[in-house]
Every structure is written in structure tokens, then in C-alpha cells.
Protein backbone atom coordinates (compact mmCIF):
# COMPACT_ATOMS: atom_id res chain seq x y z
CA UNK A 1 16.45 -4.95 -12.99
CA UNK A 2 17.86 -6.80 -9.97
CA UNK A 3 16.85 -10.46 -8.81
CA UNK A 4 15.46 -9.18 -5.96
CA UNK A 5 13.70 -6.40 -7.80
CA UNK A 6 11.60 -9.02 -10.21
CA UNK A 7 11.10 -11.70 -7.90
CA UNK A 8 9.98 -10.49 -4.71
CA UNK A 9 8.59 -7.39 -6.32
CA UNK A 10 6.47 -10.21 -8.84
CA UNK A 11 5.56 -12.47 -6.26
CA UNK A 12 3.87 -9.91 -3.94
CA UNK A 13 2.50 -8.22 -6.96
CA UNK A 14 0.75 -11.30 -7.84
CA UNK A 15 -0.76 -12.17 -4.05
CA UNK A 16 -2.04 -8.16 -4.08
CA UNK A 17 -3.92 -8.74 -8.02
CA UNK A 18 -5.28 -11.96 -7.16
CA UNK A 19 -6.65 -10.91 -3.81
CA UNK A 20 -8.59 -7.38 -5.45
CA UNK A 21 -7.32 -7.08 -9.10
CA UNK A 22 -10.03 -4.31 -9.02
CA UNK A 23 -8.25 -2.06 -6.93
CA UNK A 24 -5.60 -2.35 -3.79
CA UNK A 25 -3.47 -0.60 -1.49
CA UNK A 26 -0.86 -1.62 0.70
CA UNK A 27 0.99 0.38 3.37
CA UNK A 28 4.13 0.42 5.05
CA UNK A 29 5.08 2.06 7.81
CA UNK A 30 8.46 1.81 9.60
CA UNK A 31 8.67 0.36 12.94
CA UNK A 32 4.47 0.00 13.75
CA UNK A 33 2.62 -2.71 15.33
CA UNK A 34 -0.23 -3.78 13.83
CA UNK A 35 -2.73 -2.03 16.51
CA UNK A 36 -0.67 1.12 15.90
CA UNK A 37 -1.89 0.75 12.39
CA UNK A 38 -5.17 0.05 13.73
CA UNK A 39 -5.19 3.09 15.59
CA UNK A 40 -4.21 5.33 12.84
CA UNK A 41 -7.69 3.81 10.49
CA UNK A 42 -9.88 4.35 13.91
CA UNK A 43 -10.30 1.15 14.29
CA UNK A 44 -10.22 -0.33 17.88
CA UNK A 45 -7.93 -3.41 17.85
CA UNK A 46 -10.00 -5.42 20.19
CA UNK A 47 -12.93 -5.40 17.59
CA UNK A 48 -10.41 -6.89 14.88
CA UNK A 49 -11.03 -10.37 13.52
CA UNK A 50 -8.03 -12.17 13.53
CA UNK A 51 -8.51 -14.27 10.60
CA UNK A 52 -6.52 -16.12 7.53
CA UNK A 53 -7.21 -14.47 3.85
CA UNK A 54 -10.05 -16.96 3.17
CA UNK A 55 -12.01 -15.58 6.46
CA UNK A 56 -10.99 -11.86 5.12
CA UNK A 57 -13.45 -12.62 2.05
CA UNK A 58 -16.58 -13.03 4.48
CA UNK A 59 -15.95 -9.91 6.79
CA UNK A 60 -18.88 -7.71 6.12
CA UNK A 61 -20.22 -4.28 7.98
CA UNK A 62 -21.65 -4.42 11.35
CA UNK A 63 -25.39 -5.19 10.89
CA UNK A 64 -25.85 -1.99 12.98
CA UNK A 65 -23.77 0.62 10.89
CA UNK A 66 -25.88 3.02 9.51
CA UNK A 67 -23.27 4.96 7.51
CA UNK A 68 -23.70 6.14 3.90
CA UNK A 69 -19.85 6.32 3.67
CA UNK A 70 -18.25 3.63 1.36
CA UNK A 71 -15.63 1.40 2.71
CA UNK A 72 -13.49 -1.89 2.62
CA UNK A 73 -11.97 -4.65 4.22
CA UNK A 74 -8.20 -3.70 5.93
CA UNK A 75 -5.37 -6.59 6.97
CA UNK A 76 -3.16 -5.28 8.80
CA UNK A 77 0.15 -6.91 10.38
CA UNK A 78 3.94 -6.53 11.06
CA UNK A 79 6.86 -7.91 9.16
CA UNK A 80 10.55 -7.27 9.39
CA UNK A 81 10.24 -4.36 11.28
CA UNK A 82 7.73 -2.80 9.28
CA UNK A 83 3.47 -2.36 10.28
CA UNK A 84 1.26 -2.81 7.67
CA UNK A 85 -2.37 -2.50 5.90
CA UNK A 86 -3.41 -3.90 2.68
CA UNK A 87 -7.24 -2.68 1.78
CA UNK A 88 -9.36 -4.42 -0.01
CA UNK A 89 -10.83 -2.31 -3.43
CA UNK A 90 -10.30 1.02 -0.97
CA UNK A 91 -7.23 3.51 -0.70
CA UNK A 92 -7.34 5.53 2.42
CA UNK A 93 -3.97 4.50 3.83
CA UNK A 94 -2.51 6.19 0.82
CA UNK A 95 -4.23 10.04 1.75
CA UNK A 96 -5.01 12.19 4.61
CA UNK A 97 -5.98 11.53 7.49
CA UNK A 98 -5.21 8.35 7.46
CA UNK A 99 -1.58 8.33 5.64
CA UNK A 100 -0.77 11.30 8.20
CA UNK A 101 -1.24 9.56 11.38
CA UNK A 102 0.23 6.63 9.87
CA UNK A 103 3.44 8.26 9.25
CA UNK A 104 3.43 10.33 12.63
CA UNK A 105 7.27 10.03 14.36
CA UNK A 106 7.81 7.61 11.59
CA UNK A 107 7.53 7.03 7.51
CA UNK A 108 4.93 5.61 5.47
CA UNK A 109 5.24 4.07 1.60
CA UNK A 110 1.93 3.38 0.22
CA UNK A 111 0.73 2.31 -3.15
CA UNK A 112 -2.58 2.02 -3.93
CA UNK A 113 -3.76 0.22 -7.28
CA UNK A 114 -7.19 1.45 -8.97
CA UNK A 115 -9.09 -1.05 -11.18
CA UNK A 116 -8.37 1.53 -14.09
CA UNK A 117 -4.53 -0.05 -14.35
CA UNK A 118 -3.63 3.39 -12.49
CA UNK A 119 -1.02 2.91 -9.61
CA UNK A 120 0.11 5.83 -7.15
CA UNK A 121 2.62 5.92 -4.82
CA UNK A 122 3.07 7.95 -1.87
CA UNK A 123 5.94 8.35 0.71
CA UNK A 124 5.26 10.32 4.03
CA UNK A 125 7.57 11.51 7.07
CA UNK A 126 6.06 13.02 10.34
CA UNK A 127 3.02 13.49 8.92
CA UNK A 128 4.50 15.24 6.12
CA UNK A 129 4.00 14.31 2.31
CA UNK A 130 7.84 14.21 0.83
CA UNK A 131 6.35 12.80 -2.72
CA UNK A 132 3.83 11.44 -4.32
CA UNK A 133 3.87 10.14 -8.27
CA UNK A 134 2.45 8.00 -10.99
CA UNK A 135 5.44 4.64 -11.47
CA UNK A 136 4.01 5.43 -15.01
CA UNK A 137 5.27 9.13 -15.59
CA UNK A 138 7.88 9.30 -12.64
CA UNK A 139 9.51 12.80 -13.72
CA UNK A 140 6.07 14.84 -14.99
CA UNK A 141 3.82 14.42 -12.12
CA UNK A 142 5.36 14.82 -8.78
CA UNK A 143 3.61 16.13 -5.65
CA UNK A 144 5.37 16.75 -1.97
CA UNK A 145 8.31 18.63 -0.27
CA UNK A 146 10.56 16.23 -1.68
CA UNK A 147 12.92 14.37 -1.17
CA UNK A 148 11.32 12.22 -3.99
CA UNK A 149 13.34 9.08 -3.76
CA UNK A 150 11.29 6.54 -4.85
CA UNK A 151 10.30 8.22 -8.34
CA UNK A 152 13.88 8.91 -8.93
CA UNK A 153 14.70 5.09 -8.31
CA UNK A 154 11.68 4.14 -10.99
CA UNK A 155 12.85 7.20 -13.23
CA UNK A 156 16.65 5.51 -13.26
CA UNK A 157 14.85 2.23 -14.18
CA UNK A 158 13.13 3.21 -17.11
CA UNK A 159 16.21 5.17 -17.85
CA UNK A 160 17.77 2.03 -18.18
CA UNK A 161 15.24 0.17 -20.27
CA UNK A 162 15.59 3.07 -22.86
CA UNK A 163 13.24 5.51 -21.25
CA UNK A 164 10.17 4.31 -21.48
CA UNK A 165 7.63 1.33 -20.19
CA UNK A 166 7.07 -1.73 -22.25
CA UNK A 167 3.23 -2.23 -21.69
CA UNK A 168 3.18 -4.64 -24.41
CA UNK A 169 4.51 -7.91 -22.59
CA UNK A 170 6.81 -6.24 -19.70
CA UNK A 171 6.66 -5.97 -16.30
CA UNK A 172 3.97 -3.46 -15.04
CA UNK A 173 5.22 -0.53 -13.88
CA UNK A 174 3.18 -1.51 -10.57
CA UNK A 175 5.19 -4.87 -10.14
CA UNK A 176 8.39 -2.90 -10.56
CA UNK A 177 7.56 -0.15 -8.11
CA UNK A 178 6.88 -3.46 -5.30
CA UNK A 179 10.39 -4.81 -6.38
CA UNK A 180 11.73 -1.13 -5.86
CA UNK A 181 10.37 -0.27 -2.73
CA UNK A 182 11.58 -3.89 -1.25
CA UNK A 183 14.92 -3.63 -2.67
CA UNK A 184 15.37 0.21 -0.77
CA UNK A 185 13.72 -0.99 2.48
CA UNK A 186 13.45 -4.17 2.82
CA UNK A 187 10.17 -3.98 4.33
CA UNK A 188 7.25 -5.74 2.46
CA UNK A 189 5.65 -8.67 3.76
CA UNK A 190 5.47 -12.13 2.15
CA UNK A 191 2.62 -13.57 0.45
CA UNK A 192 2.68 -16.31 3.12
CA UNK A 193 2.66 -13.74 6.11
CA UNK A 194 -0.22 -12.68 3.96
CA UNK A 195 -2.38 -15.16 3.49
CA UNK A 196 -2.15 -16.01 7.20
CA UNK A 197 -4.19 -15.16 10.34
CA UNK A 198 -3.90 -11.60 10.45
CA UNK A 199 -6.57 -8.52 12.12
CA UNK A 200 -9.22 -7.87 9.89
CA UNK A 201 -11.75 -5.30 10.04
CA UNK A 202 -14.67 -3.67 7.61
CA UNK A 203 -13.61 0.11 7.51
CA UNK A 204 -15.44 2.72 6.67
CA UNK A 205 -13.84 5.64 4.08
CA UNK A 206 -12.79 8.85 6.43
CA UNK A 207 -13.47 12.34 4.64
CA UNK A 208 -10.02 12.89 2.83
CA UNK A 209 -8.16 15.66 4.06
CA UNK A 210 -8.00 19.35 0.80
């Protein structure tokens, strides 16, 4: 494991768990603004609240939405080239629709986090899915067209701790998969960018595409 690979990897890891340890999921997508990223959740970026992460806590559904549909709170930003969307306890950047038109003309990593310790990670071109895997199991469960970059990157890691994960005291294989995906692209943004004001908006969960 790099420097790079355990430090920036750790440090965003531990902005993402102690903003929604009970579930997360950040997106990336290469060369976005942050209203394209709006656009591609629906949301209109004029009705965004630009806020810091201490306003994020209070943003709540429009007093007149009378969905059923579940949903959460969505930051989204840009950073180094890179749009972005961290949700709040949801995952829809991380499936269709959503991940789709994110990734339209363009790619998209996401990895989404579920309270259950489960992490999933998902890499999209042109609307395509080229792979999506559990960090966990890198080389058994592998979904997409392929090329599957990403797992093969975690795969050579644990190949290189002797094959396996230490759960009992290592780094998570979450953490690592941050440090991975920043040391290939260079494209996750900093706790500080983070925690500053960023558009914020109460989304509610699209119908996720068969």
C-alpha cells in the first residue's frame, strides 16, 4: 500500500463515516459541473441550498412533497476536474437512472457504503456499466462489459497482503478502495472542499432501472 493510497484514501474515508456511518455514497464523474450533476438526480440547480456540512444536517423535504418514495440529502460539487455527489444514507448515484446519465459522454466511479459494513463499487462509461464488484470479494462477483479495472487494482492489493482482508485490525476494504480510486484518478475531493459551502438538496429515490 502506497502513501497516497492510506492517507488520502483514510482521510476521506473518515469525513464519509463520520458524516452517515449508516450508509453513504459518493460519485465521481470526470469533467462535470456540479449542476451537471444536478441535472443528472433531477434536481433543478436553482432550488439547491448552497450550504456548509453543518447546514446539510437541517435540509429536510419540501413541506409540500407528497411522495411515498424514500430519499436523502445529496452534496454535490467539483474538484480537480472531477463533479461530484455524496448522499446522505441513500445510493442512487451508484444505479440506473441516475449512474447512467451521470456517466453520459463521460465516466462515473461510485461507491456506495450500506450500514451493513457492505461497500459496492461501480464504474460507468457512456452510460454503459464496464464493472461493478464487492472491494471484499474482487475476483467472485463481478458485473459489467468489463474492462474491470478497479477490482483488478483491489484484487492485486490483497494479492499482495497474502490474499486475503485483515478485518481484524486492518484497513477496511472500503478505505482502501477510496485510496485506490484516488491514486488511479486523482479525482476525489478533500474533506475540506467537503465540509464547505456546497449545493444541497433533499432528493427523492428514482425507480431503479431491471
Amino acid at each position: 500500500m502506497t502513501e497516497l493510497t492510506g492517507n488520502a484514501g483514510g482521510r476521506l474515508w473518515q469525513w464519509l463515516h463520520e458524516y452517515s456511518e449508516l450508509g453513504h455514497c459518493l460519485t465521481l464523474s470526470r469533467g462535470l459541473t456540479a449542476d451537471d450533476v444536478m441535472r443528472a438526480y433531477d434536481v433543478d440547480p436553482a432550488t439547491a441550498a448552497a450550504v456548509t456540512i453543518e447546514g446539510a444536517y437541517e435540509i429536510e423535504p419540501e413541506d409540500d412533497d407528497e411522495s411515498d418514495a424514500e430519499g436523502s440529502v445529496v452534496r454535490f460539487g467539483h474538484s480537480r476536474g472531477w463533479g461530484f455527489s455524496v448522499e446522505q444514507l441513500g445510493s442512487a448515484g451508484g444505479y440506473d437512472p441516475v449512474l447512467s446519465r451521470l456517466s453520459a459522454g463521460t465516466e462515473t466511479v461510485a461507491l456506495t457504503y450500506t450500514g451493513d459494513g457492505m461497500t459496492w463499487v461501480t464504474h460507468s462509461r457512456d452510460g454503459v456499466l464496464l464493472s461493478s464488484f464487492e472491494p471484499l470479494m474482487p475476483s467472485l462477483v463481478r458485473h459489467g462489459t468489463g474492462p474491470h479495472e478497479l477490482a483488478d487494482l483491489v484484487q492485486a492489493f490483497m494479492d499482495a497482503q497474502g490474499g486475503e482482508w485483515d478485518l481484524d485490525g486492518g484497513p477496511s476494504p472500503d478505505r482502501i478502495m477510496l485510496g485506490l480510486v484516488e491514486e488511479r484518478f486523482g479525482c476525489c475531493p478533500s474533506p475540506t472542499v467537503l465540509d464547505g459551502r456546497l449545493p444541497t438538496a433533499y432528493v427523492r429515490d428514482e425507480e431503479p432501472w431491471s
